[in-house]
Protein backbone atom coordinates (compact mmCIF):
# COMPACT_ATOMS: atom_id res chain seq x y z
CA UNK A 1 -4.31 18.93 23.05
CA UNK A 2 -4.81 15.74 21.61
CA UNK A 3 -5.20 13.36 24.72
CA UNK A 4 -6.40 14.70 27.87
CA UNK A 5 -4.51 14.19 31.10
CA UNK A 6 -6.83 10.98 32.18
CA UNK A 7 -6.58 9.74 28.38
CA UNK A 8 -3.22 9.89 28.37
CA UNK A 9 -3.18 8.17 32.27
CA UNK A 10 -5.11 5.30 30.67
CA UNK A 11 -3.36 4.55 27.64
CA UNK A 12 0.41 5.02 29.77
CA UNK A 13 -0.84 1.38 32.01
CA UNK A 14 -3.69 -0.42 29.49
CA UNK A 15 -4.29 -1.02 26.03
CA UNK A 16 -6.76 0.38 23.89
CA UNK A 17 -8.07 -3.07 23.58
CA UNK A 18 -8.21 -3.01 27.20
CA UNK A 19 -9.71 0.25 27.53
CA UNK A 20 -12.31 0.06 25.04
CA UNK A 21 -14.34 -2.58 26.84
CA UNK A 22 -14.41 -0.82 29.95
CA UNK A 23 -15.62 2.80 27.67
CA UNK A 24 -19.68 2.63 26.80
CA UNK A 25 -19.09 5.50 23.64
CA UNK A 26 -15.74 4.21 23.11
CA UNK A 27 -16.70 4.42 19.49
CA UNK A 28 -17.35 8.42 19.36
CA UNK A 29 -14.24 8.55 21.52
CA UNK A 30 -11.71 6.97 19.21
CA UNK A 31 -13.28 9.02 15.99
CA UNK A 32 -12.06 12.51 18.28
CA UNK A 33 -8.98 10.69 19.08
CA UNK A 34 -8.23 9.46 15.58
CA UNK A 35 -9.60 12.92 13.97
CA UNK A 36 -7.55 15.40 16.31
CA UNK A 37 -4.52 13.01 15.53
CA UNK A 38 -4.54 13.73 11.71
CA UNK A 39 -5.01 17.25 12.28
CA UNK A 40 -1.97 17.23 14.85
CA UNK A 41 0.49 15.54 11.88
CA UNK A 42 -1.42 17.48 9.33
CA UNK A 43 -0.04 20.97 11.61
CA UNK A 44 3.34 18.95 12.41
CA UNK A 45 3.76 19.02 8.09
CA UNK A 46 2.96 22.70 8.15
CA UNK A 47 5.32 23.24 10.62
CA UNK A 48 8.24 21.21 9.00
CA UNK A 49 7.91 23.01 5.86
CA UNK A 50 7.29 26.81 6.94
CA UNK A 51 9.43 26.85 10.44
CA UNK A 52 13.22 28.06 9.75
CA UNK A 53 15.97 25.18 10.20
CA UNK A 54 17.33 26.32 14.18
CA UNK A 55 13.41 26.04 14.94
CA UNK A 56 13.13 22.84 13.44
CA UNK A 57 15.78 21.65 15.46
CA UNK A 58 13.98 22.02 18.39
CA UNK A 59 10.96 19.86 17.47
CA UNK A 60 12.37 17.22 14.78
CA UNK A 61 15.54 16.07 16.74
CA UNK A 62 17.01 12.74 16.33
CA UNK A 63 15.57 11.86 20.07
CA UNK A 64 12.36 12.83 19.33
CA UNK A 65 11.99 11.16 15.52
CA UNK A 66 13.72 8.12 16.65
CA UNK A 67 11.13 7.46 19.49
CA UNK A 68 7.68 8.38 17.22
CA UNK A 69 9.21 6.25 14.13
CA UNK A 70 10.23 3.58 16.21
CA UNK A 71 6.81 2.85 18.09
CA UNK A 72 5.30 3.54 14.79
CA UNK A 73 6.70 0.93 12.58
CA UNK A 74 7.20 -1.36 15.48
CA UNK A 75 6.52 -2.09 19.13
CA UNK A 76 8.34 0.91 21.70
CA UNK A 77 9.87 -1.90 23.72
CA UNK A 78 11.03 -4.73 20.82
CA UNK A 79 11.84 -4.02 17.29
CA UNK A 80 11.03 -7.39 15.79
CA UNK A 81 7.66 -7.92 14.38
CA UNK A 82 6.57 -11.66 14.94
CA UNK A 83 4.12 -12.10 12.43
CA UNK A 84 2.82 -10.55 9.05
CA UNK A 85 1.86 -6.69 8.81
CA UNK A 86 1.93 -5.30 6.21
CA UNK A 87 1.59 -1.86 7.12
CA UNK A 88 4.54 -1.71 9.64
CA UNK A 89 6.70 -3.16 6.91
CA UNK A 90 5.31 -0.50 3.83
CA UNK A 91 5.88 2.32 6.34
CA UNK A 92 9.35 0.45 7.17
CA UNK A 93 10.34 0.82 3.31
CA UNK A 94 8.51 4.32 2.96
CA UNK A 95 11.27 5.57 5.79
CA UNK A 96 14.22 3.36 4.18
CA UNK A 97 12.89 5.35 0.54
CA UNK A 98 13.12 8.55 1.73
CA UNK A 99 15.89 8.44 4.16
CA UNK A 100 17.92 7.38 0.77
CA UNK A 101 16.55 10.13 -1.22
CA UNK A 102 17.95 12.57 1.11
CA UNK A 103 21.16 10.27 1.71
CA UNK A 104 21.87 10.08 -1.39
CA UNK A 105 21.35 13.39 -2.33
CA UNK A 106 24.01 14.58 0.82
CA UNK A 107 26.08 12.10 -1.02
CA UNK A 108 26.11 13.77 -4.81
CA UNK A 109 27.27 17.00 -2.87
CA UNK A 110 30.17 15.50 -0.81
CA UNK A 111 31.68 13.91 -4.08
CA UNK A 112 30.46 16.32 -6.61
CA UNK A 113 34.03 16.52 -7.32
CA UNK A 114 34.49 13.19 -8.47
CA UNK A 115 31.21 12.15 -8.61
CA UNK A 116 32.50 8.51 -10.61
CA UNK A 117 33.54 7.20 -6.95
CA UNK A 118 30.26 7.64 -5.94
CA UNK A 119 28.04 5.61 -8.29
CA UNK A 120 28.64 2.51 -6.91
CA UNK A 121 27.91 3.51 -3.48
CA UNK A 122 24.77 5.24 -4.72
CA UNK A 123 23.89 2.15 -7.06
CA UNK A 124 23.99 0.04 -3.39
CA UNK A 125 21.89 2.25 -1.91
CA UNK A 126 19.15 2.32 -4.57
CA UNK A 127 19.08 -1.86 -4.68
CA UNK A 128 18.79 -1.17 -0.75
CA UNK A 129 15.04 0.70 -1.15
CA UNK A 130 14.24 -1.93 -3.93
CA UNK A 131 14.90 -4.85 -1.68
CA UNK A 132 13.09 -3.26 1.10
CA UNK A 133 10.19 -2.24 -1.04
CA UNK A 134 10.13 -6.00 -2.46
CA UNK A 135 9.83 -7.23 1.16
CA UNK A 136 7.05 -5.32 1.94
CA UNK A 137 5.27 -6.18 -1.43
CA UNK A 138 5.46 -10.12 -0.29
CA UNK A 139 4.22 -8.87 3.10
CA UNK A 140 1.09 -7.55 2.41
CA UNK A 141 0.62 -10.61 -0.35
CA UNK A 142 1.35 -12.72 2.25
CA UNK A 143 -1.45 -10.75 4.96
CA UNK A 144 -3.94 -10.36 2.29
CA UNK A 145 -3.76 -14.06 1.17
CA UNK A 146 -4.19 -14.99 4.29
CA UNK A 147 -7.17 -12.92 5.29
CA UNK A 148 -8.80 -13.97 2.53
CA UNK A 149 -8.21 -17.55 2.84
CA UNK A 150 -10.13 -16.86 6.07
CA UNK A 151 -13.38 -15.20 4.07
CA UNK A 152 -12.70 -18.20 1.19
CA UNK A 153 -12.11 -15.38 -1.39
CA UNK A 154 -8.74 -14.69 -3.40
CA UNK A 155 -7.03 -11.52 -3.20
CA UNK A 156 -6.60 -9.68 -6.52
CA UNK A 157 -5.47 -6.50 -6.44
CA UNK A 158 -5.81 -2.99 -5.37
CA UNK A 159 -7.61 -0.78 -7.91
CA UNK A 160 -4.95 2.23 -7.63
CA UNK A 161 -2.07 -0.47 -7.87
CA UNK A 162 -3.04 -2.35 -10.91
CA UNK A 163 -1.09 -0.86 -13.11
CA UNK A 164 1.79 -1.43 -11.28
CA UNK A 165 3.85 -4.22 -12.40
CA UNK A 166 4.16 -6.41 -9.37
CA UNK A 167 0.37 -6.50 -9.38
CA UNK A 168 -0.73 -6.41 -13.18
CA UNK A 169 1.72 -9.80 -13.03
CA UNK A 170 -1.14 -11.37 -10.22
CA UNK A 171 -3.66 -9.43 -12.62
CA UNK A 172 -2.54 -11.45 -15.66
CA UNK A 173 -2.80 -14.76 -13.96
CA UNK A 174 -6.30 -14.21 -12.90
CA UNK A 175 -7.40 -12.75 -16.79
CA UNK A 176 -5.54 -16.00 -17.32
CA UNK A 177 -7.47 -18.80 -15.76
CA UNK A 178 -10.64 -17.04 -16.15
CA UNK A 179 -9.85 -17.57 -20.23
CA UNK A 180 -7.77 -20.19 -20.11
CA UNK A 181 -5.10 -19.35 -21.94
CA UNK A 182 -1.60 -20.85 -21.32
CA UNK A 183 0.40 -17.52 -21.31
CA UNK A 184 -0.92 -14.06 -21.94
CA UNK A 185 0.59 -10.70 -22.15
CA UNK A 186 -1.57 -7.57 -20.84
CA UNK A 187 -1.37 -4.51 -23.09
CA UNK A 188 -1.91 -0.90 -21.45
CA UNK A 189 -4.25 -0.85 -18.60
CA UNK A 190 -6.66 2.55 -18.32
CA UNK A 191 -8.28 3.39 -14.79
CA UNK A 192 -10.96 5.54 -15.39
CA UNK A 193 -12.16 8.00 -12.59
CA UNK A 194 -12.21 4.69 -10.02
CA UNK A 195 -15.33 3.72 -11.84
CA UNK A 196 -13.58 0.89 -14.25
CA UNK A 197 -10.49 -0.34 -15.51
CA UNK A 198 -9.90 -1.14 -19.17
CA UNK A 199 -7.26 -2.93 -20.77
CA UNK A 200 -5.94 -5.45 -23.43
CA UNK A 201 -4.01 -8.61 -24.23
CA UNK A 202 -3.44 -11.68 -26.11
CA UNK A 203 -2.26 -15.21 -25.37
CA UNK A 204 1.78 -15.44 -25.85
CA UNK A 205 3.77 -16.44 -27.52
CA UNK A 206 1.86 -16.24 -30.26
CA UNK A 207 2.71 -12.88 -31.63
CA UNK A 208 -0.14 -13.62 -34.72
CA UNK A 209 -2.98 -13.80 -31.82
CA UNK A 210 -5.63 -10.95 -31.95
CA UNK A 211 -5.96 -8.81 -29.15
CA UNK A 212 -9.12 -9.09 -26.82
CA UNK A 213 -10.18 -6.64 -24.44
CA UNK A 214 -11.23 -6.43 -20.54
CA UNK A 215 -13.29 -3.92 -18.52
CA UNK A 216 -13.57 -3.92 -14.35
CA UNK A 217 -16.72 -1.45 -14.05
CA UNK A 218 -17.93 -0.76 -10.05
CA UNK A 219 -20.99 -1.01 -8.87
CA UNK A 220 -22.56 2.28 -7.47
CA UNK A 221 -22.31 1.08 -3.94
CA UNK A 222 -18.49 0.07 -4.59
CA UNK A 223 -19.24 -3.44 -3.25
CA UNK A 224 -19.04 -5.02 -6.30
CA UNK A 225 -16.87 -5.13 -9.65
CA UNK A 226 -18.04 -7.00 -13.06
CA UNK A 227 -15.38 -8.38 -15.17
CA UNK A 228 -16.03 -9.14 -18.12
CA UNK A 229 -13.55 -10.24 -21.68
CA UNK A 230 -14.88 -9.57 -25.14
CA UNK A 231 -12.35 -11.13 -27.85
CA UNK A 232 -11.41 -9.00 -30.91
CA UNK A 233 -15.12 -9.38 -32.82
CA UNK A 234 -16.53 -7.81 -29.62
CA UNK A 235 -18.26 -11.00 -28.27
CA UNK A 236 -18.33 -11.09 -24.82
CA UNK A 237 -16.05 -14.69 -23.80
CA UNK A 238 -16.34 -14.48 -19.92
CA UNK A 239 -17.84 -13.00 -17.59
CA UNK A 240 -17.69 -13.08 -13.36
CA UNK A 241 -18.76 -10.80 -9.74
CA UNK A 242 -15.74 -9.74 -8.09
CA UNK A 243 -15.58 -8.94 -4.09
CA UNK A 244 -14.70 -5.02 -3.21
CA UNK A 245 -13.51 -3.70 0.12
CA UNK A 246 -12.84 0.15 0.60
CA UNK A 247 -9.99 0.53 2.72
CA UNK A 248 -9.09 3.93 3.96
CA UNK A 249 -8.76 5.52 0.41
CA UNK A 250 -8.33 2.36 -1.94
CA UNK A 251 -10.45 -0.03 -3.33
CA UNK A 252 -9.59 -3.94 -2.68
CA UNK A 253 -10.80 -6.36 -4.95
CA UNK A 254 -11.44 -10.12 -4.47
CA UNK A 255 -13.00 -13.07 -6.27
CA UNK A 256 -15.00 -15.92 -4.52
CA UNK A 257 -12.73 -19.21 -3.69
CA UNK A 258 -13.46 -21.78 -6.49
CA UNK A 259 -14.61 -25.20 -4.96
């Protein structure tokens, strides 16, 4: 069970906020809270991928989904979300993604007969997930600007994501400033076993321009990052200590606020 009955009494009329400063080990109780509830969804995936559709019926019903996905990505009593978070919205656009997969895919085999009717239905659908995923790209731009505003740093990337174009573009203009180049255009970027990120480019449009090279190598600790440019001789051109956060499984990267 993953609350107990008095748990589950106390969460029903507080908040954990609320609850929290009334608990002396409230820290050891949230890590069995938060480490039962991973195993629970890690046995609800089991059980959605090994339990026979008429049994699935009974557990992943339309009443019960809509109630878990609802509080989930928003508040059980209000869908609107009055500020930034950039979670809700990524899980938001996770659930719009792969609701369409599956939509679409029901689609294909309802008008597999003339499939050409179909395309620009399915061609709506598709600009659907990329508009939602585009809103919850400016979200968490928008949260993690912010927050770091607050800790006078500037938000750079995440090191799993920087390949990614949305983020190499934010990338670029850092590599950028820190060279001063008007334009530049990155080449391939190479993560290396979350210990550094390699990559190229040269300053546009000048097609004749050498290429000059970057590396990101972590600290041992993961709290810091060295950047540093070498042009196409190999001399090193800049140099600077960026900020890292681990969050969950990623690695967040910052750079102090310039004065």
């Amino acid at each position: 069970m993953l609350l107990d009955k008095n748990q589950r009494k106390r969460l029903s009329r507080q908040e954990w906020a609320d609850i929290i400063k009334q608990d002396s080990n409230s820290s050891q109780a949230w890590q069995r809270i938060r480490d039962k509830a991973n195993t629970v969804i890690n046995d609800l995936i089991l059980l959605s991928t090994k339990l026979p559709e008429e049994k699935q019926r009974e557990i992943f019903h339309d009443k019960n989904i809509h109630k878990l996905m609802r509080s989930v990505v928003s508040r059980p009593d209000k869908i609107d979300i009055e500020q930034f978070n950039a979670r809700r919205t990524s899980l938001a656009a996770t659930l719009v993604w792969l609701g369409t997969l599956v939509c679409i895919s029901q689609y294909r085999f309802l008008m597999q007969d003339t499939p050409d009717l179909g395309k620009a239905a399915i061609s709506a659908l598709d600009q659907s997930v990329a508009i939602c995923r585009d809103i919850a790209y400016r979200t968490e731009l928008m949260e993690r600007d912010m927050e770091a505003e607050k800790q006078e740093m500037v938000y750079l990337f995440e090191w799993n994501k920087i390949s990614t174009t949305k983020y190499t573009r934010r990338f670029a203009e850092f590599i950028r400033k820190e060279v001063k180049y008007g334009l530049i255009d990155l080449g391939p970027i190479e993560l290396s076993k979350r210990k550094n990120i390699r990559g190229t480019f040269k300053e546009t449009p000048f097609e004749s321009e050498p290429s000059w090279s970057f590396i990101i190598e972590l600290n041992d600790a993961k709290t810091t990052a060295s950047f540093r440019v070498f042009d196409e001789d190999g001399n090193e051109r800049a140099r600077k200590i960026l900020m890292v956060r681990k969050e969950y499984d990623d690695i967040v990267v910052y750079a102090k606020k310039k004065n």
